[in-house]
C-alpha atoms as a PDB file:
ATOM      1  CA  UNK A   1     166.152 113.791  56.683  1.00  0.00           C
ATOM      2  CA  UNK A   2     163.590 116.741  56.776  1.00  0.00           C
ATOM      3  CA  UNK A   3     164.082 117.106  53.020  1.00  0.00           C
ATOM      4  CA  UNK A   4     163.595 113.588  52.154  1.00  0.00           C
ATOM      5  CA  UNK A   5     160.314 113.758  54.383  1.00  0.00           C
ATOM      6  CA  UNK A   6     159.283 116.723  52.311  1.00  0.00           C
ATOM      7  CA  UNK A   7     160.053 115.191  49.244  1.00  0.00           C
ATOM      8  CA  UNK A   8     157.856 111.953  50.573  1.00  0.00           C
ATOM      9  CA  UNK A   9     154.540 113.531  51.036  1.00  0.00           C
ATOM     10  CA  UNK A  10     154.797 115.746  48.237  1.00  0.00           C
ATOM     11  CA  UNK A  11     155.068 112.478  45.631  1.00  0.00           C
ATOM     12  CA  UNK A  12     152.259 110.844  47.618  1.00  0.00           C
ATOM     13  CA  UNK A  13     149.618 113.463  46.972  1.00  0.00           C
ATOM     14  CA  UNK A  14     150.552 114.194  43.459  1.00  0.00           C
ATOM     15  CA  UNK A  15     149.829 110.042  43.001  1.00  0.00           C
ATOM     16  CA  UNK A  16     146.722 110.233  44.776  1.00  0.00           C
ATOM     17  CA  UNK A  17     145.333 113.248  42.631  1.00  0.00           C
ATOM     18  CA  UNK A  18     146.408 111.754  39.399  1.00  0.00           C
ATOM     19  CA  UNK A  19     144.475 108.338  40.394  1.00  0.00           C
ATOM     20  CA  UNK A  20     141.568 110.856  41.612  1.00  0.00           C
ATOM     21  CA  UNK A  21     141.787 112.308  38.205  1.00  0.00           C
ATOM     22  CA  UNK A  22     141.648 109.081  36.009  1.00  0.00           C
ATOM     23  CA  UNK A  23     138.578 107.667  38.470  1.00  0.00           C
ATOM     24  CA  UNK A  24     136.576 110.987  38.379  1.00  0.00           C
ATOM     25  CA  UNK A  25     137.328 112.354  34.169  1.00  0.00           C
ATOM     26  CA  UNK A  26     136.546 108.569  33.171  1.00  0.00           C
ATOM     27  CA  UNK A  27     133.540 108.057  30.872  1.00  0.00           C
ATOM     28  CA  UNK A  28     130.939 105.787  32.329  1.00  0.00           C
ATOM     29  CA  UNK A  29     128.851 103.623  29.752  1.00  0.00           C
ATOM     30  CA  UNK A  30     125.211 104.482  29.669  1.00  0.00           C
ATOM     31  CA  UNK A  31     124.514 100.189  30.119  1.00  0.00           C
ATOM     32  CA  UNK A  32     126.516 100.766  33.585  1.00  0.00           C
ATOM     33  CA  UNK A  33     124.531 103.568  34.181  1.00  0.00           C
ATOM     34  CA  UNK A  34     121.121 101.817  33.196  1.00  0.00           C
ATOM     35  CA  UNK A  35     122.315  98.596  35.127  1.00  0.00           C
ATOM     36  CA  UNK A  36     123.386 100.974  38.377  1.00  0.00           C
ATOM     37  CA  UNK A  37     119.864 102.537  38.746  1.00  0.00           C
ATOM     38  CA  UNK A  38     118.026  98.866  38.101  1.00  0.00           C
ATOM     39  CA  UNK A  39     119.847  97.407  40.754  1.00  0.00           C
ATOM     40  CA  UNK A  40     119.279 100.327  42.971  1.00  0.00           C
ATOM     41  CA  UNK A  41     115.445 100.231  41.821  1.00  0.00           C
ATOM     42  CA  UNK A  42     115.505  95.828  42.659  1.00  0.00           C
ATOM     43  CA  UNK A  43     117.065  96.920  46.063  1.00  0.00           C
ATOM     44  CA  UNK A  44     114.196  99.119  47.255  1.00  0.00           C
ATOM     45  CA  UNK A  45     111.551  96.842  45.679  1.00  0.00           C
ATOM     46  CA  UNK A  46     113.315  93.932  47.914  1.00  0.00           C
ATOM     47  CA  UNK A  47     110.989  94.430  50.829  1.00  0.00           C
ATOM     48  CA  UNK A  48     110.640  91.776  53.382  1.00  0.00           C
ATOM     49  CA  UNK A  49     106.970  89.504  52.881  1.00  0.00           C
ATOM     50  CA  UNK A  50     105.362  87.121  55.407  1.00  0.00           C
ATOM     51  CA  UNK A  51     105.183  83.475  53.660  1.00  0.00           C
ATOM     52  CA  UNK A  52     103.671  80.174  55.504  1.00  0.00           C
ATOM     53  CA  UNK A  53     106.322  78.011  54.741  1.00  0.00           C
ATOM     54  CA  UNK A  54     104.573  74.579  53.287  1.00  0.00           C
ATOM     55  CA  UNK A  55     104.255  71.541  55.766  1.00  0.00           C
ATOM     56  CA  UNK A  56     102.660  68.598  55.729  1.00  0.00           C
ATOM     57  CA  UNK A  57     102.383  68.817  59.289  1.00  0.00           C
ATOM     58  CA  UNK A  58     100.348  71.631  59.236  1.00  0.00           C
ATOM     59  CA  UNK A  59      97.340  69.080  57.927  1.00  0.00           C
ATOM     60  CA  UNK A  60      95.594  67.226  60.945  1.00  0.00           C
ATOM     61  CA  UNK A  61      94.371  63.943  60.040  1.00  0.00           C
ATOM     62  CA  UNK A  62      90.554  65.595  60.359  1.00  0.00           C
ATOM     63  CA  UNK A  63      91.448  68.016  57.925  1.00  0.00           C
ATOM     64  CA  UNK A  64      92.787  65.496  55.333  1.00  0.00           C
ATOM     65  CA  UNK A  65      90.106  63.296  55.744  1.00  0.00           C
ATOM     66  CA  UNK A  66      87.879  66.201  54.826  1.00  0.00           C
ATOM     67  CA  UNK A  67      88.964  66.304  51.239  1.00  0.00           C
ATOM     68  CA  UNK A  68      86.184  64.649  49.375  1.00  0.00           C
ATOM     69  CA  UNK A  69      87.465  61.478  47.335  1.00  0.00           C
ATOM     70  CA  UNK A  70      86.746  61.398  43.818  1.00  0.00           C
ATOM     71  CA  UNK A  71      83.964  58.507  43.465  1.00  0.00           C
ATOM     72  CA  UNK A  72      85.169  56.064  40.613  1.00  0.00           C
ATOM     73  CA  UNK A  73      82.591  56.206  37.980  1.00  0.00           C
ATOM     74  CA  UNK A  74      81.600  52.923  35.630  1.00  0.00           C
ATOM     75  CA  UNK A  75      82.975  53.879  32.006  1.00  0.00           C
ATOM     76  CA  UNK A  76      84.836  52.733  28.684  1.00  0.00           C
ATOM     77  CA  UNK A  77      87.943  53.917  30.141  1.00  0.00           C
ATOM     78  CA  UNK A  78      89.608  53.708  26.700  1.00  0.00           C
ATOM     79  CA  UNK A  79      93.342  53.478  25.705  1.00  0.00           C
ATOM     80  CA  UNK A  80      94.323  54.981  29.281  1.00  0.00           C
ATOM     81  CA  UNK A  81      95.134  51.979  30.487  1.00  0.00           C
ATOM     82  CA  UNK A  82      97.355  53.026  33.524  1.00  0.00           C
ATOM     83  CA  UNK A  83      98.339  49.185  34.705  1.00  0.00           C
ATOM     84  CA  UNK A  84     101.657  47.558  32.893  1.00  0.00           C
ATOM     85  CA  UNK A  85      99.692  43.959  33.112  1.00  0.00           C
ATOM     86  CA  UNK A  86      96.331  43.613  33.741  1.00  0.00           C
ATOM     87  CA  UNK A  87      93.966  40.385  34.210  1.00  0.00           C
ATOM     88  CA  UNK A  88      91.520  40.405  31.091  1.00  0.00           C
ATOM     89  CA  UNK A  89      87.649  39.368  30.939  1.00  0.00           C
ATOM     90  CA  UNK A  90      85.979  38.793  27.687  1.00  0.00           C
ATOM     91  CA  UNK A  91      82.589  40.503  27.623  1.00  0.00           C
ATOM     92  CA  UNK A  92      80.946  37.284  29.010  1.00  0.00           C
ATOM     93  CA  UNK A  93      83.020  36.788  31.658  1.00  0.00           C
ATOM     94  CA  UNK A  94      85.127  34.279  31.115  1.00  0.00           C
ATOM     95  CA  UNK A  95      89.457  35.160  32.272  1.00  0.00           C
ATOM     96  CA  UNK A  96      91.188  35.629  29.108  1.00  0.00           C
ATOM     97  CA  UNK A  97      94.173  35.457  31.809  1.00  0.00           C
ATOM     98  CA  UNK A  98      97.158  38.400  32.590  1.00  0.00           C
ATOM     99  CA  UNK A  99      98.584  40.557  29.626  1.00  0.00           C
ATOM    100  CA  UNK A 100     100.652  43.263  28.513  1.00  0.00           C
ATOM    101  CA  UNK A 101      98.236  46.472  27.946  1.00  0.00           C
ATOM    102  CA  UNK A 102      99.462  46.926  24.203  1.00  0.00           C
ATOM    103  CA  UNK A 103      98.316  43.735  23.634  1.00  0.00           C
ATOM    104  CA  UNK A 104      94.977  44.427  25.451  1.00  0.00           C
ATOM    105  CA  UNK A 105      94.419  47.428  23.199  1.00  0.00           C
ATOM    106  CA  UNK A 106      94.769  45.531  19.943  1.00  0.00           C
ATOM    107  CA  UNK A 107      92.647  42.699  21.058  1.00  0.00           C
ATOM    108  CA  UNK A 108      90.398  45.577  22.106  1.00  0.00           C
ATOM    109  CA  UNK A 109      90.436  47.126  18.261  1.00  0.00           C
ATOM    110  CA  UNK A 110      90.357  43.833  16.962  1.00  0.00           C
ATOM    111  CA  UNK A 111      86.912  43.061  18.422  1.00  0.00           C
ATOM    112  CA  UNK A 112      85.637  46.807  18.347  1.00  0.00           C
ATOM    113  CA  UNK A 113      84.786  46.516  21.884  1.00  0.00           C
ATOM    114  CA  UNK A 114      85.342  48.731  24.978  1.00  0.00           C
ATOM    115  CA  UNK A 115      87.467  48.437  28.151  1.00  0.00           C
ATOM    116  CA  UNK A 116      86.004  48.797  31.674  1.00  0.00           C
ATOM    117  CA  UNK A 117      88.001  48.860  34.680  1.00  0.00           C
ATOM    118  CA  UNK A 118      86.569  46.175  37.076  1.00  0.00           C
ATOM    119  CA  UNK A 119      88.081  45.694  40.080  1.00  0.00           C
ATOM    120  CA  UNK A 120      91.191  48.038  40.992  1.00  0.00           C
ATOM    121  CA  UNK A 121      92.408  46.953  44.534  1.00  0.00           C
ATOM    122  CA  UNK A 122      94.191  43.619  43.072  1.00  0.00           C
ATOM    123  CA  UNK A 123      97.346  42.980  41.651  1.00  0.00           C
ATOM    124  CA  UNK A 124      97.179  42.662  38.109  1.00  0.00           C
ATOM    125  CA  UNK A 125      93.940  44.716  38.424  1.00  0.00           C
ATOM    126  CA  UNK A 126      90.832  43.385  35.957  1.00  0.00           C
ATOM    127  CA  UNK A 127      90.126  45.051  32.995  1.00  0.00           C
ATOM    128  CA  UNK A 128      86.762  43.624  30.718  1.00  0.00           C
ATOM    129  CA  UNK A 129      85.714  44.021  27.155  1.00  0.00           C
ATOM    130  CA  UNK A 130      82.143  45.204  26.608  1.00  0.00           C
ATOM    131  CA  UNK A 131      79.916  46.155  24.117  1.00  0.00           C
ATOM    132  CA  UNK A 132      78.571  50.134  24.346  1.00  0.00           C
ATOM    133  CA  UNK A 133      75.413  48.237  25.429  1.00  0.00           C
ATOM    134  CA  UNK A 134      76.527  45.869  28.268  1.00  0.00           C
ATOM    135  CA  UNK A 135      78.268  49.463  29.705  1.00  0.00           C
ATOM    136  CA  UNK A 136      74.755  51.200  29.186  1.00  0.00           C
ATOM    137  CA  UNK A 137      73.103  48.027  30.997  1.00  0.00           C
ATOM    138  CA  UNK A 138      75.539  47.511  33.695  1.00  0.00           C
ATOM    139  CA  UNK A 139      75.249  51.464  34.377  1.00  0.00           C
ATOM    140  CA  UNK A 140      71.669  51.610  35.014  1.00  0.00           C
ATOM    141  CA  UNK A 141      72.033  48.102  37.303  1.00  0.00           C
ATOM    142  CA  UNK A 142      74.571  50.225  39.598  1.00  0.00           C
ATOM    143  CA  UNK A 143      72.301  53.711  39.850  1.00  0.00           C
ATOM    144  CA  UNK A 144      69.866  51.099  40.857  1.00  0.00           C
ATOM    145  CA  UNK A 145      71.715  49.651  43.677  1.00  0.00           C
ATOM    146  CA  UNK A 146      72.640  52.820  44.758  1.00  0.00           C
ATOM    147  CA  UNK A 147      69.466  54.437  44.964  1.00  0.00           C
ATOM    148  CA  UNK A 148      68.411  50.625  47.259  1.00  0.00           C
ATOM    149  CA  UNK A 149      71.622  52.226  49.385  1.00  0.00           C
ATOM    150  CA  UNK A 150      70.394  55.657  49.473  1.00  0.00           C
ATOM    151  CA  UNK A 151      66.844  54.789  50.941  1.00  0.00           C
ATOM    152  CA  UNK A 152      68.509  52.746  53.298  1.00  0.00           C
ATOM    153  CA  UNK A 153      71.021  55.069  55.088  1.00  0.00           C
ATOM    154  CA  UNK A 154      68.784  57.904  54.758  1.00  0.00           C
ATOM    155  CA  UNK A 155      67.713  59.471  57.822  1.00  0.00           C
ATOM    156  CA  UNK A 156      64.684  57.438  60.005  1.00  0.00           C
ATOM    157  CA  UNK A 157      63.312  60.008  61.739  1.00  0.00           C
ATOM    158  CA  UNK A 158      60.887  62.931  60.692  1.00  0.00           C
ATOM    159  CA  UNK A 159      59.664  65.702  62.832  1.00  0.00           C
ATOM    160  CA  UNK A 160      56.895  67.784  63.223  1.00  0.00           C
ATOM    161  CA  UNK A 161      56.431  70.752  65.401  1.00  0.00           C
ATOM    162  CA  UNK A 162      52.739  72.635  66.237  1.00  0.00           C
ATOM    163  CA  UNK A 163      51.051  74.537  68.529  1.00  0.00           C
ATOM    164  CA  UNK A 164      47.904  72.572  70.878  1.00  0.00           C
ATOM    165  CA  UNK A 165      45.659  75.982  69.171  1.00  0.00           C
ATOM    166  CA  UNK A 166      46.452  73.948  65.849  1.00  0.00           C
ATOM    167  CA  UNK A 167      42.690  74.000  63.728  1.00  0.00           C
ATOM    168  CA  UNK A 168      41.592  70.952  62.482  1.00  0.00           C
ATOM    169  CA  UNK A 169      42.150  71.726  59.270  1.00  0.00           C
ATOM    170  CA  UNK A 170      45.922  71.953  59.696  1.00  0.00           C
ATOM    171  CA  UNK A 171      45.977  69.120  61.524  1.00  0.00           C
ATOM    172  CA  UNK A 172      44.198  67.305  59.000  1.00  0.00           C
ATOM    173  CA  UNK A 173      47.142  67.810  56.983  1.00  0.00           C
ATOM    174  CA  UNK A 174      49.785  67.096  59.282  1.00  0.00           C
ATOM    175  CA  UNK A 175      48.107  64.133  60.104  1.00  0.00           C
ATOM    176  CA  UNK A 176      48.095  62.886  56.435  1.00  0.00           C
ATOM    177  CA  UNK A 177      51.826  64.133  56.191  1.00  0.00           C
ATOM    178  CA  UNK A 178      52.823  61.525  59.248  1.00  0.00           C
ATOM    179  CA  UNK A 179      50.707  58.429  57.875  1.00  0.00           C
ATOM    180  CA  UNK A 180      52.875  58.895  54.505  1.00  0.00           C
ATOM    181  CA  UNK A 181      56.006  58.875  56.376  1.00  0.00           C
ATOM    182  CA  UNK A 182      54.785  56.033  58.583  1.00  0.00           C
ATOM    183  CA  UNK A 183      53.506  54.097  55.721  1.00  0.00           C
ATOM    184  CA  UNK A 184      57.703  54.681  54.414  1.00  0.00           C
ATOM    185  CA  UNK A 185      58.874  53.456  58.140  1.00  0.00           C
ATOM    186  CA  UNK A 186      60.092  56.296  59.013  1.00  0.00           C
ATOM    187  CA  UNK A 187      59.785  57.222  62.609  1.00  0.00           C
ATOM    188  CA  UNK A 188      57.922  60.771  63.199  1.00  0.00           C
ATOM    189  CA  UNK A 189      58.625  62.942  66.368  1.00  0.00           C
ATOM    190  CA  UNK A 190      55.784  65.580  67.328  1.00  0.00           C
ATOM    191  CA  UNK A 191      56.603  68.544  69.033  1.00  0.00           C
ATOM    192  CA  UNK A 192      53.239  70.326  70.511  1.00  0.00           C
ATOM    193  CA  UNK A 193      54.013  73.714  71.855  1.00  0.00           C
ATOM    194  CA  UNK A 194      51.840  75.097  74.737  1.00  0.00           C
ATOM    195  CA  UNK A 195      48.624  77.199  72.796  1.00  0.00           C
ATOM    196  CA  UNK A 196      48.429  80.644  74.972  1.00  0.00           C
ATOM    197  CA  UNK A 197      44.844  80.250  75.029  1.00  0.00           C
ATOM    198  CA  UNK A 198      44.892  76.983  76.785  1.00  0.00           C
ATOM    199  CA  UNK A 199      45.915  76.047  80.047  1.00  0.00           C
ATOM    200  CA  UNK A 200      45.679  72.408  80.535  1.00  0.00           C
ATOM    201  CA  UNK A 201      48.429  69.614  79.787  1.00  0.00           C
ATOM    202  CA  UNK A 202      46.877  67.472  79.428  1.00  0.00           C
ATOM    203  CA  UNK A 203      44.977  68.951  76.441  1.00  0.00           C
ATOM    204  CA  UNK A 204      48.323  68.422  74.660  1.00  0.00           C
ATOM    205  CA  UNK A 205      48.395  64.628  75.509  1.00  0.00           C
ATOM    206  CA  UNK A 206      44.981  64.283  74.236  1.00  0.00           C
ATOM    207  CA  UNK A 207      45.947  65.630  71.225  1.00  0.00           C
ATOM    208  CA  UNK A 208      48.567  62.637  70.662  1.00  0.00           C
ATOM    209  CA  UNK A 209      45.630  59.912  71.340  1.00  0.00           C
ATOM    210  CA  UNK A 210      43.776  61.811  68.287  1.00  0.00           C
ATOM    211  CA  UNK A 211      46.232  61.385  66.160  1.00  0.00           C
ATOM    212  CA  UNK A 212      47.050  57.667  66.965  1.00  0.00           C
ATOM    213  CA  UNK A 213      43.015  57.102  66.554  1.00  0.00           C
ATOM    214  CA  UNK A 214      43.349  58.917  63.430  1.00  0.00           C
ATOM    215  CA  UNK A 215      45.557  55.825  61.876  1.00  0.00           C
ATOM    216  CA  UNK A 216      44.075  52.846  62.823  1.00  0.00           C
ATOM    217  CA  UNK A 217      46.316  49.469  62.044  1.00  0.00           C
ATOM    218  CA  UNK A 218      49.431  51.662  61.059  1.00  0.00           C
ATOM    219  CA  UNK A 219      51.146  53.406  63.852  1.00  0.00           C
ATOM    220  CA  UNK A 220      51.342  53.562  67.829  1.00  0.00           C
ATOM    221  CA  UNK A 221      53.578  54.520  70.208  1.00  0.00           C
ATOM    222  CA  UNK A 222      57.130  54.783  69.781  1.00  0.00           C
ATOM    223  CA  UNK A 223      57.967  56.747  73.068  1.00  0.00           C
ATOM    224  CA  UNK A 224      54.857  57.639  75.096  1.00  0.00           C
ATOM    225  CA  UNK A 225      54.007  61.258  75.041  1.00  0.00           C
ATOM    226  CA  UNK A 226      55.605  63.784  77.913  1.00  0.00           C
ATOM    227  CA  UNK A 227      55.808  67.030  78.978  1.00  0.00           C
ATOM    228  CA  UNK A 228      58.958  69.123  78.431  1.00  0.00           C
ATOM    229  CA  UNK A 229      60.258  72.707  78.756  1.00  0.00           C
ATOM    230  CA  UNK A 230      58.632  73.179  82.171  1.00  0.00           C
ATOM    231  CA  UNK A 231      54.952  72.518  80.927  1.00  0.00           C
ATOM    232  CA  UNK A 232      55.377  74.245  77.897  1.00  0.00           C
ATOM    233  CA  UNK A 233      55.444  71.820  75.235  1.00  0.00           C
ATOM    234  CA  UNK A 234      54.965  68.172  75.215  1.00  0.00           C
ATOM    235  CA  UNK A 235      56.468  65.676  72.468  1.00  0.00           C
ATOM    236  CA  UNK A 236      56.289  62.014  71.895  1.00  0.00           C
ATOM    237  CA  UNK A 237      57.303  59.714  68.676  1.00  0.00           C
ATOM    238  CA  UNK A 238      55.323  57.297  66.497  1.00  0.00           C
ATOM    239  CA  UNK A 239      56.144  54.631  64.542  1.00  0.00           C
ATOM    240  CA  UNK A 240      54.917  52.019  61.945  1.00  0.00           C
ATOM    241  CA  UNK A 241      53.397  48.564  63.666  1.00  0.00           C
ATOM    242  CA  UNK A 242      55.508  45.842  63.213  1.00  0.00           C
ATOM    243  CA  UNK A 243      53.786  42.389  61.390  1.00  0.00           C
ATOM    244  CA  UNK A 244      52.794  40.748  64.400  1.00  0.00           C
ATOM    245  CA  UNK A 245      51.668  44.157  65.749  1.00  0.00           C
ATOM    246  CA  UNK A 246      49.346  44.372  62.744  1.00  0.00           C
ATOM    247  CA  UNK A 247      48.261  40.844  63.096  1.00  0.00           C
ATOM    248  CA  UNK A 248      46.887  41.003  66.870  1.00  0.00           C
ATOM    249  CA  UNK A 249      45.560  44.449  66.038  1.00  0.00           C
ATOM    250  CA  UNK A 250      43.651  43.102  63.357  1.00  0.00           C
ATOM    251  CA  UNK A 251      42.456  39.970  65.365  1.00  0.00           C
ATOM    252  CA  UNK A 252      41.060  42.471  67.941  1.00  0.00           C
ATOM    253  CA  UNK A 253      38.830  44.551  65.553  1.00  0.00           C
ATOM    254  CA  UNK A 254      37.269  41.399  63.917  1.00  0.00           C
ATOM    255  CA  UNK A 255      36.228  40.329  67.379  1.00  0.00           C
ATOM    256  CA  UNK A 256      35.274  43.635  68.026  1.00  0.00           C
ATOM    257  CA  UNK A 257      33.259  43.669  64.992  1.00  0.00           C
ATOM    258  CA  UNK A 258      32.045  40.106  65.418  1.00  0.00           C
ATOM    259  CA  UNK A 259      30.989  41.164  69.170  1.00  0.00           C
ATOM    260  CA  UNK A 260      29.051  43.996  67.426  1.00  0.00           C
ATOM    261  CA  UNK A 261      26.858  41.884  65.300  1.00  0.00           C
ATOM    262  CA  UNK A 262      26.321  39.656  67.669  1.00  0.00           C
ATOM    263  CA  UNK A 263      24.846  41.966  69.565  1.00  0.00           C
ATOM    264  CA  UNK A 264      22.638  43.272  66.731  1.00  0.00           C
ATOM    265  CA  UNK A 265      20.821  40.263  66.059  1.00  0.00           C
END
């Protein structure tokens, strides 16, 4: 039993050096050698990176609405008609009714004419033909409206801020500043900061009264002048007179002037 033990173990290790041998005197190919060292090179370059994973729930409705819109501009928009069927105006006007777009294209070449995009928001949307001079003339119709717009939402107050030490040359010129914005409707605040070599507040109130005598029949009292910052600066706001405003103030200074020569005589 011994013997055949013996015998056991001795054929086991000669297998498992002969299979040591074939592995080991093997020739490897130089491509498995190349491919060995790039995958061993891809493992080490395999380094773990922070990434923001992408979510549309990251975006608050704030930030969204932040994104400026692309305002639609007022163009020949072509052959890029994007609409299937669209609702067709000739260039005076008149509804040449729904069609396909290919046939709105060669109606388009047809007449040598241009397409405009009118309105967008309906279903079929309207397209119109136009000459390059009813697009030049329609253009110059809508910077005109929008410019109306523009003077309209822009801001209606002004402000101007100077010390009661002002010289009356500078005022002078602030003065002439307000009656232009005034004379535009715009309101005007005045800020007049405490001068260090004057004392008094109520040198800073009288100031206000000069400048309101300093634009007769144009502008008064918005809010009445009053003191802020503990004393140290006073402010107020003017405005334009309204018509009826302008009316009794001019009433008053004929009978002021009527009172005058009356007097004279």
């Amino acid at each position: 039993m011994t013997t055949l033990i013996r015998k056991f173990i001795h054929q086991t290790v000669k297998t498992g050096i002969n299979c040591s041998d074939r592995y080991f005197t093997q020739t490897v190919p130089k491509a498995a050698l190349a491919q060995f060292g790039a995958i061993a090179i891809a493992k080490r370059l395999l380094l773990p990176a922070y990434a923001k994973a992408f979510s549309t729930v990251d975006y608050t409705e704030d930030e969204m609405n932040k994104k400026k819109k692309s305002k639609p501009t007022f163009g020949n928009v072509g052959r890029k008609i994007h609409h299937r069927i669209v609702h067709l105006l000739d260039s005076n006007g008149n509804s040449l009714g729904s069609m396909h777009r290919a046939d709105v294209i060669r109606l388009m070449e047809q007449q040598d004419m241009r397409l405009v995009l009118r309105k967008a928001n309906v279903d079929p949307p309207v397209y119109q033909l136009m000459t390059g001079k009813q697009i030049h003339e329609e253009q110059l119709r809508l910077r005109e409206i929008e410019k109306a717009q523009s003077k309209t939402e822009r801001p209606q107050l002004k402000e101007l801020i100077f010390s009661s030490n002002i010289a009356q040359h500078d005022l002078d010129n602030k003065t002439k500043q307000m009656q232009q914005w005034i004379e535009k409707k715009y309101k005007v605040q005045i800020t007049v900061k405490k001068g260090k070599t004057i004392d008094p507040e109520d040198n800073m109130e009288d100031l206000f009264n000069k400048i309101l005598k300093s634009m007769p029949e144009l502008a008064t009292f918005a809010s009445r002048p009053k003191i802020t910052r503990g004393g140290k600066a006073a402010t107020c706001v003017f405005r334009h007179l309204s018509n009826k405003e302008m009316a009794r103030c001019k009433k008053s200074k004929d009978e002021t002037q009527e009172t005058t020569d009356a007097l004279n005589k």
